[in-house]
PDB file of N, CA and C in Angstrom:
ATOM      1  N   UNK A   1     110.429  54.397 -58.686  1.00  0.00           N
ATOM      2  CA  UNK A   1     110.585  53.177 -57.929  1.00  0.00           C
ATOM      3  C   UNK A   1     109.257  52.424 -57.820  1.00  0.00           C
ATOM      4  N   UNK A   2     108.253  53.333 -57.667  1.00  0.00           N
ATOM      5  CA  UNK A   2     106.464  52.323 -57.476  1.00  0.00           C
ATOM      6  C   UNK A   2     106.657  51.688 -59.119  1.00  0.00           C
ATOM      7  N   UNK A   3     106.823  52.154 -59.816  1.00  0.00           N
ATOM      8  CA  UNK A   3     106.566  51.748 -61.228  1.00  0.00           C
ATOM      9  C   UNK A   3     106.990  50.528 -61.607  1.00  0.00           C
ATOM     10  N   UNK A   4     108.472  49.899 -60.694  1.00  0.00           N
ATOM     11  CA  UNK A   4     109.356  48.752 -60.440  1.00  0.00           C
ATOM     12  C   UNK A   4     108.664  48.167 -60.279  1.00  0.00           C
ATOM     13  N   UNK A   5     107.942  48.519 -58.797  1.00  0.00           N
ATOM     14  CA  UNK A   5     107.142  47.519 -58.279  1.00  0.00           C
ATOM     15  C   UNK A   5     106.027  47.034 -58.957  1.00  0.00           C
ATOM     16  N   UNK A   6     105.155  47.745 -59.750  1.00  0.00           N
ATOM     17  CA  UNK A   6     104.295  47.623 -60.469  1.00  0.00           C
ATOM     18  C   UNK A   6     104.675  46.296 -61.457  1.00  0.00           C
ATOM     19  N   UNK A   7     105.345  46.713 -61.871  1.00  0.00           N
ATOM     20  CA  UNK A   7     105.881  45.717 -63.033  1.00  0.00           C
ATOM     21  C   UNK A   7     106.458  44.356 -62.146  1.00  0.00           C
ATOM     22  N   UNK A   8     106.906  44.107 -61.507  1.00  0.00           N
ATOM     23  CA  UNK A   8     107.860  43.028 -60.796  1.00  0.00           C
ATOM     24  C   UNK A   8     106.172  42.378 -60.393  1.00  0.00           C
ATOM     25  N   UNK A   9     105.299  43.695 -59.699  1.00  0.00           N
ATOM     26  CA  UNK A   9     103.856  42.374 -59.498  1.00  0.00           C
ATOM     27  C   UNK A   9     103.445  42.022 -60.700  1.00  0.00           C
ATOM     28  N   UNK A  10     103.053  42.669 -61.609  1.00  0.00           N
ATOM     29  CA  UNK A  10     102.742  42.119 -62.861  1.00  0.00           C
ATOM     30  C   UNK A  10     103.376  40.934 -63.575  1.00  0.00           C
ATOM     31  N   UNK A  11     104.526  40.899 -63.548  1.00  0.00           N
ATOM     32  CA  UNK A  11     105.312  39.851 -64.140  1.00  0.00           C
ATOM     33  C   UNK A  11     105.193  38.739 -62.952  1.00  0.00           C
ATOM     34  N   UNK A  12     105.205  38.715 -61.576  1.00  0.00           N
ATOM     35  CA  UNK A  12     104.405  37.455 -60.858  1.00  0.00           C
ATOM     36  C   UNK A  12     103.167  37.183 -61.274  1.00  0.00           C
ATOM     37  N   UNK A  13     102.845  37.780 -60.619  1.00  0.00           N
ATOM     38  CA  UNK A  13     101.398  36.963 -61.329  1.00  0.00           C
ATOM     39  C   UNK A  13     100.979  36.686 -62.338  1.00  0.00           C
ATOM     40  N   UNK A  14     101.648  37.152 -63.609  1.00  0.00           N
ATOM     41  CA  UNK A  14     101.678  36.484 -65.065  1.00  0.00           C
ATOM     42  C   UNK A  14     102.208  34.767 -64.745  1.00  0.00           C
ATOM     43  N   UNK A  15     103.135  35.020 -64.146  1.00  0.00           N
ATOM     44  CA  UNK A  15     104.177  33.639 -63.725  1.00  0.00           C
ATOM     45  C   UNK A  15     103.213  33.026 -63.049  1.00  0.00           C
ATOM     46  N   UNK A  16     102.487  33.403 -62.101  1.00  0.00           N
ATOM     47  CA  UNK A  16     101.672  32.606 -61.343  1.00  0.00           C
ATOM     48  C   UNK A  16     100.512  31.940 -62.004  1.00  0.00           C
ATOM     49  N   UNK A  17     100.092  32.968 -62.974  1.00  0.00           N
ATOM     50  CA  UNK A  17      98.905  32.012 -63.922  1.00  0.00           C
ATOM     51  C   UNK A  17      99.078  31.357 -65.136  1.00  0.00           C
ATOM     52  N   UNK A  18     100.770  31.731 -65.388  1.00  0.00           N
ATOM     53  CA  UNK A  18     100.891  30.359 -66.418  1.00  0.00           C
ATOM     54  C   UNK A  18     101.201  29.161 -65.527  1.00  0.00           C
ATOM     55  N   UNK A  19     101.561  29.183 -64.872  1.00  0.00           N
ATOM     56  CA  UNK A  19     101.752  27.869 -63.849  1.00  0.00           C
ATOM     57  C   UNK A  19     100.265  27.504 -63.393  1.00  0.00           C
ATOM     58  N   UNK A  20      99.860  28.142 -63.212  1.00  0.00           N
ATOM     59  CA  UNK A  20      98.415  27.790 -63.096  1.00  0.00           C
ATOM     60  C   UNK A  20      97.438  26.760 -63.877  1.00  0.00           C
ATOM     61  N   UNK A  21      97.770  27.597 -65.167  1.00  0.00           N
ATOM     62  CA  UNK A  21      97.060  27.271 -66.419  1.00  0.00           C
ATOM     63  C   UNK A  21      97.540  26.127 -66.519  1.00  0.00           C
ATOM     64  N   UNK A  22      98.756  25.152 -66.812  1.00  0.00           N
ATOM     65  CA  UNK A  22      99.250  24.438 -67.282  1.00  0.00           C
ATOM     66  C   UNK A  22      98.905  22.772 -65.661  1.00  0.00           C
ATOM     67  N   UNK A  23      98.707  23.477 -64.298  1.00  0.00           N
ATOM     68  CA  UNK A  23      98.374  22.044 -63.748  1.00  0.00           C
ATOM     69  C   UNK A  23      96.834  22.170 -63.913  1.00  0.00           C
ATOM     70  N   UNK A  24      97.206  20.567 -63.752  1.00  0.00           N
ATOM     71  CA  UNK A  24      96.114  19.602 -64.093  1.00  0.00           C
ATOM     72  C   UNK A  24      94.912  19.964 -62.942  1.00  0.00           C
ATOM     73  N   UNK A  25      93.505  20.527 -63.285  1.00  0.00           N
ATOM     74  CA  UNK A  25      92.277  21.332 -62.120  1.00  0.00           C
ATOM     75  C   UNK A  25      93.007  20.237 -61.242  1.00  0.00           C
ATOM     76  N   UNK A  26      92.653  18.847 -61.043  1.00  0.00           N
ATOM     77  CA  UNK A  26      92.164  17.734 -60.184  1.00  0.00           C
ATOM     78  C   UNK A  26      93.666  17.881 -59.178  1.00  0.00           C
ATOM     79  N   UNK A  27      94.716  18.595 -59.451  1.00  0.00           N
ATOM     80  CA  UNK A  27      95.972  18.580 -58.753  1.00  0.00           C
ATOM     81  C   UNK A  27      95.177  19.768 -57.882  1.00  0.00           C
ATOM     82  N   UNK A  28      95.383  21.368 -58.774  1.00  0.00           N
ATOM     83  CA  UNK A  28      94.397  21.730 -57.907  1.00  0.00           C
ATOM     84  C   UNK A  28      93.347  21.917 -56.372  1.00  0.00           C
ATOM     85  N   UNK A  29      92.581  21.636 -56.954  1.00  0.00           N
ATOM     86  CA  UNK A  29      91.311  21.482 -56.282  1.00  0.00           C
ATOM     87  C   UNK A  29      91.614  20.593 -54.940  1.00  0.00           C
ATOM     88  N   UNK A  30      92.475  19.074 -55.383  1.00  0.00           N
ATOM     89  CA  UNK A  30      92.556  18.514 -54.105  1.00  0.00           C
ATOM     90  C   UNK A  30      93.608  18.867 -53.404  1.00  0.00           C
ATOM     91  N   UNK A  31      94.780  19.461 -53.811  1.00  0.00           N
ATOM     92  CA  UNK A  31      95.841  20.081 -52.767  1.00  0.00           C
ATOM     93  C   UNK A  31      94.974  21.272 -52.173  1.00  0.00           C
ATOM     94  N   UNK A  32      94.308  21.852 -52.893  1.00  0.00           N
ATOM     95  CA  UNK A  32      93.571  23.100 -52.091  1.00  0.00           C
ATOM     96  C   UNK A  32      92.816  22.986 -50.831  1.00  0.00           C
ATOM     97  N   UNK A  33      92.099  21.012 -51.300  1.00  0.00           N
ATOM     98  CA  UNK A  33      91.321  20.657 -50.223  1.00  0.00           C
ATOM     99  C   UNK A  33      91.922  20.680 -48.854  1.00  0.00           C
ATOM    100  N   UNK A  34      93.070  19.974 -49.642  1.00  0.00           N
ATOM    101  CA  UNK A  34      94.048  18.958 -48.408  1.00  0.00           C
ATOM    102  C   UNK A  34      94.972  20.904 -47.670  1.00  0.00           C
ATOM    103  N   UNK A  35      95.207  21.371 -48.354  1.00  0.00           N
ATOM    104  CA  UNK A  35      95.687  22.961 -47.660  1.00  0.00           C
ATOM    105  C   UNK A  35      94.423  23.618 -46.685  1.00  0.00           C
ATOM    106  N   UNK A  36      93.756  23.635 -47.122  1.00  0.00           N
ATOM    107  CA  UNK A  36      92.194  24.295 -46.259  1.00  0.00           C
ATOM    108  C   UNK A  36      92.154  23.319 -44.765  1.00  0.00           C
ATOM    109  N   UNK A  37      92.318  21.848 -45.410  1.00  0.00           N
ATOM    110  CA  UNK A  37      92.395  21.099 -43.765  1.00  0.00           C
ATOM    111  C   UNK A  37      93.595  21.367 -43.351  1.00  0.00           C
ATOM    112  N   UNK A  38      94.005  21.679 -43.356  1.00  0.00           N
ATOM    113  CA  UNK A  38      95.686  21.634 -42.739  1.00  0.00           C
ATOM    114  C   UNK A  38      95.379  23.232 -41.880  1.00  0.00           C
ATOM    115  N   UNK A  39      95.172  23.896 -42.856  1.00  0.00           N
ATOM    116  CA  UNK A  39      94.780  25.384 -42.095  1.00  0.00           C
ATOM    117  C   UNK A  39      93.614  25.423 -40.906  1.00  0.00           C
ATOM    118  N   UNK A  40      92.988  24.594 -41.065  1.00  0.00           N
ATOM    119  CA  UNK A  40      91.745  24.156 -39.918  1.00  0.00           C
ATOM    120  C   UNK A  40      92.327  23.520 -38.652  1.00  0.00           C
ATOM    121  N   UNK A  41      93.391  23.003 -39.272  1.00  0.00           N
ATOM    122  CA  UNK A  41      94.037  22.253 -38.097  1.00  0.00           C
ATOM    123  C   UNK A  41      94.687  22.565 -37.381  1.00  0.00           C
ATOM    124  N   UNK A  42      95.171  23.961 -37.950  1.00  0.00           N
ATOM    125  CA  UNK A  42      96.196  24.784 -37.631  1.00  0.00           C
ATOM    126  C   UNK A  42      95.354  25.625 -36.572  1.00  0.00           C
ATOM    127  N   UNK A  43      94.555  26.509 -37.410  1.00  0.00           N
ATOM    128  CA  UNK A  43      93.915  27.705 -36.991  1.00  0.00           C
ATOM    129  C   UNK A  43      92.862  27.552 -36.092  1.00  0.00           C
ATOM    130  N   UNK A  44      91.937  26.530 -35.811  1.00  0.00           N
ATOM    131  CA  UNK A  44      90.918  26.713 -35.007  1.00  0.00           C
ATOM    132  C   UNK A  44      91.538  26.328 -33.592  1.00  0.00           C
ATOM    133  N   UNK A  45      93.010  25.188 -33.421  1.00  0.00           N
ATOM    134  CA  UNK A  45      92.951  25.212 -31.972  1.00  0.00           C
ATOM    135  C   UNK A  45      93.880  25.858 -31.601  1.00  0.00           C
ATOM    136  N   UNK A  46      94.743  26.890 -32.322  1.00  0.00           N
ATOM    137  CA  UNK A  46      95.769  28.217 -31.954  1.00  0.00           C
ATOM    138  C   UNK A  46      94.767  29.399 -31.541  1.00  0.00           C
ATOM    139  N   UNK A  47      93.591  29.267 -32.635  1.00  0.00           N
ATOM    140  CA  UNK A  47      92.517  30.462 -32.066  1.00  0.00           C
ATOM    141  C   UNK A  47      92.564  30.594 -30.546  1.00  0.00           C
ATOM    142  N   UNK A  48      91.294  29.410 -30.647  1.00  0.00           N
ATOM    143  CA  UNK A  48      90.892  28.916 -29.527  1.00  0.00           C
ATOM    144  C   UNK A  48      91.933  29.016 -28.066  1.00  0.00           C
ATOM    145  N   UNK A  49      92.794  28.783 -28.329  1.00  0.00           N
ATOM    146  CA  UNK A  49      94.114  28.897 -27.080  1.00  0.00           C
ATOM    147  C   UNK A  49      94.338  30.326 -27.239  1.00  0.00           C
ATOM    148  N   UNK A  50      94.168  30.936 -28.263  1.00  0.00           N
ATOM    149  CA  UNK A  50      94.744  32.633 -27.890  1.00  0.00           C
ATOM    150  C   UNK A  50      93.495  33.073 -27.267  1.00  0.00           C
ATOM    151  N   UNK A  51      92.037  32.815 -27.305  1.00  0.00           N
ATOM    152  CA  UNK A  51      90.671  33.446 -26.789  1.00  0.00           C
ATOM    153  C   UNK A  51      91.184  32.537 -25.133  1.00  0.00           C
ATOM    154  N   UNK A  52      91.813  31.717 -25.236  1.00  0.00           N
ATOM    155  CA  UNK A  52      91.540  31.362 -23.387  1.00  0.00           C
ATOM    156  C   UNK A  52      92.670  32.606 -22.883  1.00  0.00           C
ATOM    157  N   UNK A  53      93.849  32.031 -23.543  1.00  0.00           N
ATOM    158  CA  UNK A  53      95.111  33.429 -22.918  1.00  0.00           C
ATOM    159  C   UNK A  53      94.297  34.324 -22.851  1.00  0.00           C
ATOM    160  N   UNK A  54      94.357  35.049 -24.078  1.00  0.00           N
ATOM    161  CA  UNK A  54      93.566  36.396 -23.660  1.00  0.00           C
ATOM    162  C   UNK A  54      92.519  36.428 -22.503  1.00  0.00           C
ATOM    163  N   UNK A  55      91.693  35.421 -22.445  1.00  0.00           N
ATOM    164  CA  UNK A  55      91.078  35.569 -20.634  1.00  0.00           C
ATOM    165  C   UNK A  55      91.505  35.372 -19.922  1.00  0.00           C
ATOM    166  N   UNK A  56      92.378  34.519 -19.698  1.00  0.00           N
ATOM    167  CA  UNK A  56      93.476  34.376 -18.308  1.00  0.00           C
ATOM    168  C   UNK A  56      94.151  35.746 -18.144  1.00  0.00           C
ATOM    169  N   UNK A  57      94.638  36.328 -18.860  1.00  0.00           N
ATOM    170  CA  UNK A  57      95.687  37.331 -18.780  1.00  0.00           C
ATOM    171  C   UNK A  57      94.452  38.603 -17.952  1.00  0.00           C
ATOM    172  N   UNK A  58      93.326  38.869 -19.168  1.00  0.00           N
ATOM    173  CA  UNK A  58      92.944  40.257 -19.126  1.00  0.00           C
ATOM    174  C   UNK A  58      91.534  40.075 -18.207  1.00  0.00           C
ATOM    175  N   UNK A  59      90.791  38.541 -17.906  1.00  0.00           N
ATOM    176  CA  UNK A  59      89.824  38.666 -17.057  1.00  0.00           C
ATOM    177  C   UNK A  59      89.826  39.077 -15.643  1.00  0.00           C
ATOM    178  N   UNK A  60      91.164  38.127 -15.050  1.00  0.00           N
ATOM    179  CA  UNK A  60      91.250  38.838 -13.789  1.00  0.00           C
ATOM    180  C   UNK A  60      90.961  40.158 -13.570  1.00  0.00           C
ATOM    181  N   UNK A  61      91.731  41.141 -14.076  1.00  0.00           N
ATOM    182  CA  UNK A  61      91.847  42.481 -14.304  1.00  0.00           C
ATOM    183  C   UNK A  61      90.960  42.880 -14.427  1.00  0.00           C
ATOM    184  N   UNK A  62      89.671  42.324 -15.059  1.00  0.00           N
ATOM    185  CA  UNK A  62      88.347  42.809 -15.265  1.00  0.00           C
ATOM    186  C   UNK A  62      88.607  44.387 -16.536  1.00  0.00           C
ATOM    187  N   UNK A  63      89.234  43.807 -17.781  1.00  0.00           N
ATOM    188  CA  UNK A  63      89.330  44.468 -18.669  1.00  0.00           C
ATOM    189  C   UNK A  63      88.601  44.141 -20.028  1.00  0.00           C
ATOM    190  N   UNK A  64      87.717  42.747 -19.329  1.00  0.00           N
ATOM    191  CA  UNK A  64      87.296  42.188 -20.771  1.00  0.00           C
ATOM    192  C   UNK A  64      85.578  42.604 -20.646  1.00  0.00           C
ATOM    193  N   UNK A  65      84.674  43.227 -21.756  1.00  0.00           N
ATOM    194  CA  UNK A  65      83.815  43.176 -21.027  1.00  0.00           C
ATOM    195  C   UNK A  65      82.403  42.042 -21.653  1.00  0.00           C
ATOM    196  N   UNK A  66      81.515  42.222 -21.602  1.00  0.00           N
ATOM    197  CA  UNK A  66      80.813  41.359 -21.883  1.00  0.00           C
ATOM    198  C   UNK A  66      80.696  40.569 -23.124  1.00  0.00           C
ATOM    199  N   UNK A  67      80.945  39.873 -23.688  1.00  0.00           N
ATOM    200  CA  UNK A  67      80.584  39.148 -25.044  1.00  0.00           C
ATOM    201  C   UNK A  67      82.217  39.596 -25.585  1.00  0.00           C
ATOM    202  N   UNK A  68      83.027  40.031 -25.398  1.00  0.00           N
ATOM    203  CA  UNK A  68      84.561  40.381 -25.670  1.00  0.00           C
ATOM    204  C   UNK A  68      84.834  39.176 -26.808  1.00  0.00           C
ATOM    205  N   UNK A  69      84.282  37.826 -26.946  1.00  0.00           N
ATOM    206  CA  UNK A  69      85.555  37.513 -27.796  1.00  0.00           C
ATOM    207  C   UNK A  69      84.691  37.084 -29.442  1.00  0.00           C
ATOM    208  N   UNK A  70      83.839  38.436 -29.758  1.00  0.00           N
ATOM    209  CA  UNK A  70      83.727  38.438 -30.648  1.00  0.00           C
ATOM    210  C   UNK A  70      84.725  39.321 -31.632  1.00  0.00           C
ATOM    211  N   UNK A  71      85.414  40.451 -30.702  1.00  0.00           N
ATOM    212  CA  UNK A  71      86.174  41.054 -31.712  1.00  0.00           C
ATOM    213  C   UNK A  71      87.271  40.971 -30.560  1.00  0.00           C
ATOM    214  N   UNK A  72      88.002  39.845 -30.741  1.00  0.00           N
ATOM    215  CA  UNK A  72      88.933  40.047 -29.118  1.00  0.00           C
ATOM    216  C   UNK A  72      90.351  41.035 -29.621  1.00  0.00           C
ATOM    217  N   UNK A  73      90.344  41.009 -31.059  1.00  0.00           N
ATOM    218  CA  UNK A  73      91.799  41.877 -30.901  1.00  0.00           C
ATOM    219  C   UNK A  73      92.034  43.038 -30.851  1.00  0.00           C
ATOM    220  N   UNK A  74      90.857  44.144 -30.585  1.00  0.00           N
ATOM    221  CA  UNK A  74      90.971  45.186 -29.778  1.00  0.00           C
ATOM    222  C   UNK A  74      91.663  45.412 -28.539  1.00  0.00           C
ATOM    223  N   UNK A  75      91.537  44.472 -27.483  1.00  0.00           N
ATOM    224  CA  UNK A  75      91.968  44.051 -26.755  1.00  0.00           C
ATOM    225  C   UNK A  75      93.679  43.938 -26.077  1.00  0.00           C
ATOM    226  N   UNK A  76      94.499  43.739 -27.680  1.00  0.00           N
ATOM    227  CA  UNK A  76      95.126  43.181 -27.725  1.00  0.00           C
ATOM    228  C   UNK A  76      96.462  44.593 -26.874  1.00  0.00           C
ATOM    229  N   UNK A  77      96.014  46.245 -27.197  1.00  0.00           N
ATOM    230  CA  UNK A  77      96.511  46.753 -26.525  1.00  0.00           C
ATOM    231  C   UNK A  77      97.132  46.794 -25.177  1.00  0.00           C
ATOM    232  N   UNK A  78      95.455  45.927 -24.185  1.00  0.00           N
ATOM    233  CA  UNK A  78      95.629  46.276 -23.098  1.00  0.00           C
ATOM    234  C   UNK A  78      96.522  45.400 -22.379  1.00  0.00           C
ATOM    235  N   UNK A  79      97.070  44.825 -23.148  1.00  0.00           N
ATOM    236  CA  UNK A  79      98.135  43.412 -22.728  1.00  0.00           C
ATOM    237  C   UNK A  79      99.547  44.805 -21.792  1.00  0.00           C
ATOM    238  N   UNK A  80     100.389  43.797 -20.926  1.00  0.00           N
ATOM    239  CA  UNK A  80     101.013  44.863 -20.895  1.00  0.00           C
ATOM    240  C   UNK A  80     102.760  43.474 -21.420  1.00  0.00           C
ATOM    241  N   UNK A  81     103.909  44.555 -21.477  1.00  0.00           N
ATOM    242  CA  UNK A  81     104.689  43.864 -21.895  1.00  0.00           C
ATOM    243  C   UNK A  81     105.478  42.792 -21.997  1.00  0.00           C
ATOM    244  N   UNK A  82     104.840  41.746 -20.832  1.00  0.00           N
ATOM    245  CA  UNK A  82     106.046  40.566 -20.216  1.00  0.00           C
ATOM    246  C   UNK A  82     104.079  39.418 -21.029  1.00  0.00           C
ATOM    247  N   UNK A  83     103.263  40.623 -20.627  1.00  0.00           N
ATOM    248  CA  UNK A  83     102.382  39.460 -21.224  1.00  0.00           C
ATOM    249  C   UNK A  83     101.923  39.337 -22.658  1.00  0.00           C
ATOM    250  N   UNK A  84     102.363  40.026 -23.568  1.00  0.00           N
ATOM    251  CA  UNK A  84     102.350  39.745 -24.979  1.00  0.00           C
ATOM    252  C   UNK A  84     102.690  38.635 -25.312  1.00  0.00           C
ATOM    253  N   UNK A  85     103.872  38.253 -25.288  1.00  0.00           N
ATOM    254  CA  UNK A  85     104.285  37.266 -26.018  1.00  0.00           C
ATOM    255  C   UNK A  85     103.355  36.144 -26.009  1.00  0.00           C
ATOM    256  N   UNK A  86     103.235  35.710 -24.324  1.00  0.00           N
ATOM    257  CA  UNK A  86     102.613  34.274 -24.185  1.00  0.00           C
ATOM    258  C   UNK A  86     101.016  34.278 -24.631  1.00  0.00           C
ATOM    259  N   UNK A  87     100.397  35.413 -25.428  1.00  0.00           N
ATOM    260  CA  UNK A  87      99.223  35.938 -25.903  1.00  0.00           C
ATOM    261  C   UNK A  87      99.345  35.955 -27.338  1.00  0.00           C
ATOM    262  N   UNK A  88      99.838  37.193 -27.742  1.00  0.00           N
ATOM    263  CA  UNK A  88      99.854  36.640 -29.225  1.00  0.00           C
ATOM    264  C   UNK A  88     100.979  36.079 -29.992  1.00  0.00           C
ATOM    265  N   UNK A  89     101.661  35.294 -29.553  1.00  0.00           N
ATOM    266  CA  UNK A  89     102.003  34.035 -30.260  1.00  0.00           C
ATOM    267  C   UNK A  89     100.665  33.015 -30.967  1.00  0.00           C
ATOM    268  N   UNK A  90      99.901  32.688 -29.615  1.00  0.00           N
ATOM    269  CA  UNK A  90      98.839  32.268 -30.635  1.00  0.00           C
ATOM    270  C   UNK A  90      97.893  32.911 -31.472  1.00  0.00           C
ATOM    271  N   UNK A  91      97.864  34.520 -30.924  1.00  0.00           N
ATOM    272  CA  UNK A  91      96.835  35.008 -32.540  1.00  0.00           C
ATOM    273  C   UNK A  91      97.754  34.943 -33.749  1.00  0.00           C
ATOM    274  N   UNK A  92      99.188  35.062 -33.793  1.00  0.00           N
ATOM    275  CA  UNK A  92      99.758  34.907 -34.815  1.00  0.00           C
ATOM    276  C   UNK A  92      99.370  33.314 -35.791  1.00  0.00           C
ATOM    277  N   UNK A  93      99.665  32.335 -34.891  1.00  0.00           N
ATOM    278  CA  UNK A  93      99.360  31.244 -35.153  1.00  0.00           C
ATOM    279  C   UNK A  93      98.134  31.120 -35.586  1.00  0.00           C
ATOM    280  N   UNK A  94      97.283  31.378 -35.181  1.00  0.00           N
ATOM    281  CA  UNK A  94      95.664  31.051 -35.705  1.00  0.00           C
ATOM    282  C   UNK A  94      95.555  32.158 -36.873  1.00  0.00           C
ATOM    283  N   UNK A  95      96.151  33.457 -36.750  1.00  0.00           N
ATOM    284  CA  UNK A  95      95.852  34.199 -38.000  1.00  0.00           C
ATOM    285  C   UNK A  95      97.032  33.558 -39.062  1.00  0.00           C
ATOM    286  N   UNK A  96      97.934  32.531 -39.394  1.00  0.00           N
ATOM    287  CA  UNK A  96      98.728  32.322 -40.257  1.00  0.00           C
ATOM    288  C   UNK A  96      97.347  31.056 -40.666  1.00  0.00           C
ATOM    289  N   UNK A  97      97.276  30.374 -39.906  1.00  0.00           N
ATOM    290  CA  UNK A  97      96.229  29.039 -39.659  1.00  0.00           C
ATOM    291  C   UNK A  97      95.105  29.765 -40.545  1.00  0.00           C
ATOM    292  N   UNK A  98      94.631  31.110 -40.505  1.00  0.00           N
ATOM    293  CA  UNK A  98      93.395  31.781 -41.399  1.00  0.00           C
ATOM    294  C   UNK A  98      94.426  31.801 -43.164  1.00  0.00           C
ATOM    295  N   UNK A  99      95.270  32.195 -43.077  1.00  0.00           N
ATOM    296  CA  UNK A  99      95.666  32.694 -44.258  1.00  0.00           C
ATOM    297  C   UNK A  99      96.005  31.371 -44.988  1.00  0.00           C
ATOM    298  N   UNK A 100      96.398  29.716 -44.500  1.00  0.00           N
ATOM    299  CA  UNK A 100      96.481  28.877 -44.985  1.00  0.00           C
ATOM    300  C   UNK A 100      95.098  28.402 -45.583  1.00  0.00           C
ATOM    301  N   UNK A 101      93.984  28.296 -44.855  1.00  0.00           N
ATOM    302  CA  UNK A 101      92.529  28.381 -45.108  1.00  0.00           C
ATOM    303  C   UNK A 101      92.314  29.197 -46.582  1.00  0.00           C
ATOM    304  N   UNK A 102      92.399  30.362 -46.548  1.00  0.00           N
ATOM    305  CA  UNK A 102      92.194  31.268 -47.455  1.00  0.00           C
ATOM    306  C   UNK A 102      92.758  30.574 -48.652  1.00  0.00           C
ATOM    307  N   UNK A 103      94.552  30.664 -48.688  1.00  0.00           N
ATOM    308  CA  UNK A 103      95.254  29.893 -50.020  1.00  0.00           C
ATOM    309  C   UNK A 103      94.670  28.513 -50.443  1.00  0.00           C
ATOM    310  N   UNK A 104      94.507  27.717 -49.569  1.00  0.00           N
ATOM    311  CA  UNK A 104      93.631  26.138 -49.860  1.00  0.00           C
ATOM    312  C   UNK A 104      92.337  26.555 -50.317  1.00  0.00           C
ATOM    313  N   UNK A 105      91.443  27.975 -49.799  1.00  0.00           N
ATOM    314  CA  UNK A 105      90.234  28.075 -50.627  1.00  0.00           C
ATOM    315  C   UNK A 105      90.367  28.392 -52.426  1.00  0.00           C
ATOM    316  N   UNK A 106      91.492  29.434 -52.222  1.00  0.00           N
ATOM    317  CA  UNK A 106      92.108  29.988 -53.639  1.00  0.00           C
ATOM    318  C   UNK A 106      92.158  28.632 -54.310  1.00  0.00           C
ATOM    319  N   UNK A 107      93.080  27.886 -53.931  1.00  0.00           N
ATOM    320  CA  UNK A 107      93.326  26.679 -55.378  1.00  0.00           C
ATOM    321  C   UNK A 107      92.740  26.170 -55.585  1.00  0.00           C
ATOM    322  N   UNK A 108      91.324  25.535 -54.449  1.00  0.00           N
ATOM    323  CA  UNK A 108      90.237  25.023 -55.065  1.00  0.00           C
ATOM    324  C   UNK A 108      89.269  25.546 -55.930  1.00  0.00           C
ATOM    325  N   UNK A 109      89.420  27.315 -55.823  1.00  0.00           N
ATOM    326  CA  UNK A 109      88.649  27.719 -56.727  1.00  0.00           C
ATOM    327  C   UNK A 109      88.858  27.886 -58.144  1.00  0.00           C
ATOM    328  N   UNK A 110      90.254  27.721 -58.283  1.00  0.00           N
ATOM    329  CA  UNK A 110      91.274  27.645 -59.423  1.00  0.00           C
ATOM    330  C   UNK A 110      91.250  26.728 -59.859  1.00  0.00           C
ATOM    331  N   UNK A 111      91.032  25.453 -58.801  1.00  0.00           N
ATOM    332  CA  UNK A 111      90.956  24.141 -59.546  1.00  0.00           C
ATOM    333  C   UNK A 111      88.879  23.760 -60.479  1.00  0.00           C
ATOM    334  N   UNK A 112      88.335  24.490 -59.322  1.00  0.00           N
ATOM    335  CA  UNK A 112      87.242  24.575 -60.372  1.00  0.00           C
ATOM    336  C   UNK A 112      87.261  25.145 -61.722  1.00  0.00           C
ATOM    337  N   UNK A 113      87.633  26.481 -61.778  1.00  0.00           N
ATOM    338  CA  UNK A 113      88.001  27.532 -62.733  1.00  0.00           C
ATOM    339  C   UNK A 113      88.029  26.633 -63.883  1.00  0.00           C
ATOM    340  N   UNK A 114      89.330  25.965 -63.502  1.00  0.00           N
ATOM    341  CA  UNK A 114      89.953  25.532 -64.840  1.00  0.00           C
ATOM    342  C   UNK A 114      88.996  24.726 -65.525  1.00  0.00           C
ATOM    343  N   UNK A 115      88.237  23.435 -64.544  1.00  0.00           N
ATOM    344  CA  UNK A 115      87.914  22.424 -65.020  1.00  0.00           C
ATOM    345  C   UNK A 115      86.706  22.970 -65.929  1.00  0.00           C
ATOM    346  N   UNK A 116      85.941  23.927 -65.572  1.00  0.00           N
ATOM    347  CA  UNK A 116      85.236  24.818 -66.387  1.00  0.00           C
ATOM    348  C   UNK A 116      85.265  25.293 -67.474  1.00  0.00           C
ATOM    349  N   UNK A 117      86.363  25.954 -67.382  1.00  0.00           N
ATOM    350  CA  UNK A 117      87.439  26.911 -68.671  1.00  0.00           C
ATOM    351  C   UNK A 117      87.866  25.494 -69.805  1.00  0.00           C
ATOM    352  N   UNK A 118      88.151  24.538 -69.194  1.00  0.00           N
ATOM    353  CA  UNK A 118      88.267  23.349 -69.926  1.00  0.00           C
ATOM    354  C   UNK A 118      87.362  22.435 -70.561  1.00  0.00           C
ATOM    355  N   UNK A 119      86.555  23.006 -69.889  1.00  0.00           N
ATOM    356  CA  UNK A 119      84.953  21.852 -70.444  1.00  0.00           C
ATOM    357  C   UNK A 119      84.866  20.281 -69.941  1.00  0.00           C
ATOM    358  N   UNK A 120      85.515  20.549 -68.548  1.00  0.00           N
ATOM    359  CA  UNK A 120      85.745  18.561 -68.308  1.00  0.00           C
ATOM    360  C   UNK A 120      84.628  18.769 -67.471  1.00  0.00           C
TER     361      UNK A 120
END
């Protein structure tokens, strides 16, 4: 059964880089741009609203401790169950908001790639 899988990824991402190969870098590069802002737009003020929740919820309590929201999703345990949701809903959001970032970085780098690989 892994061996399926093996092959089923292989044959995507073959699919994915002839589709690749064939658009034009400049399609590319600027949807990648225009995806990276969109993910910025997304992700920095879903962050930002999950680092306040998370202090509303866990400061009172005095569970957060000093400098906390450098790695705040350790944290994310000490939530208890009626207060999850209204918490990470937004790390979900800001971490989907990261992964849109990431894909908009991918195509711009693809869109360089090519223009390279192409000699334009």
């Amino acid at each position: 059964m892994r061996e399926l899988g093996i092959v089923a990824a292989l044959s995507a991402l073959m699919c994915l880089l002839s589709g690749i190969w064939f658009t034009p870098w400049e399609s590319l590069y600027y949807n990648g741009i225009w995806l990276a802002a969109a993910g910025f737009l997304l992700g920095v003020p879903t962050g930002f609203i999950y680092h306040v929740r998370l202090y509303q919820v866990l400061g009172p309590r005095g569970e957060l401790p000093p400098r906390w929201y450098w790695k705040p999703l350790r944290f994310n345990a000490c939530l208890r169950r009626e207060e999850r949701p209204s918490v990470m809903g937004w790390c979900y959001a800001g971490g989907f908001g990261f992964l849109v970032i990431c894909l908009g970085l991918l195509m711009m780098g693809a869109g360089v790639s090519m223009a390279l690989i192409r000699g334009v």
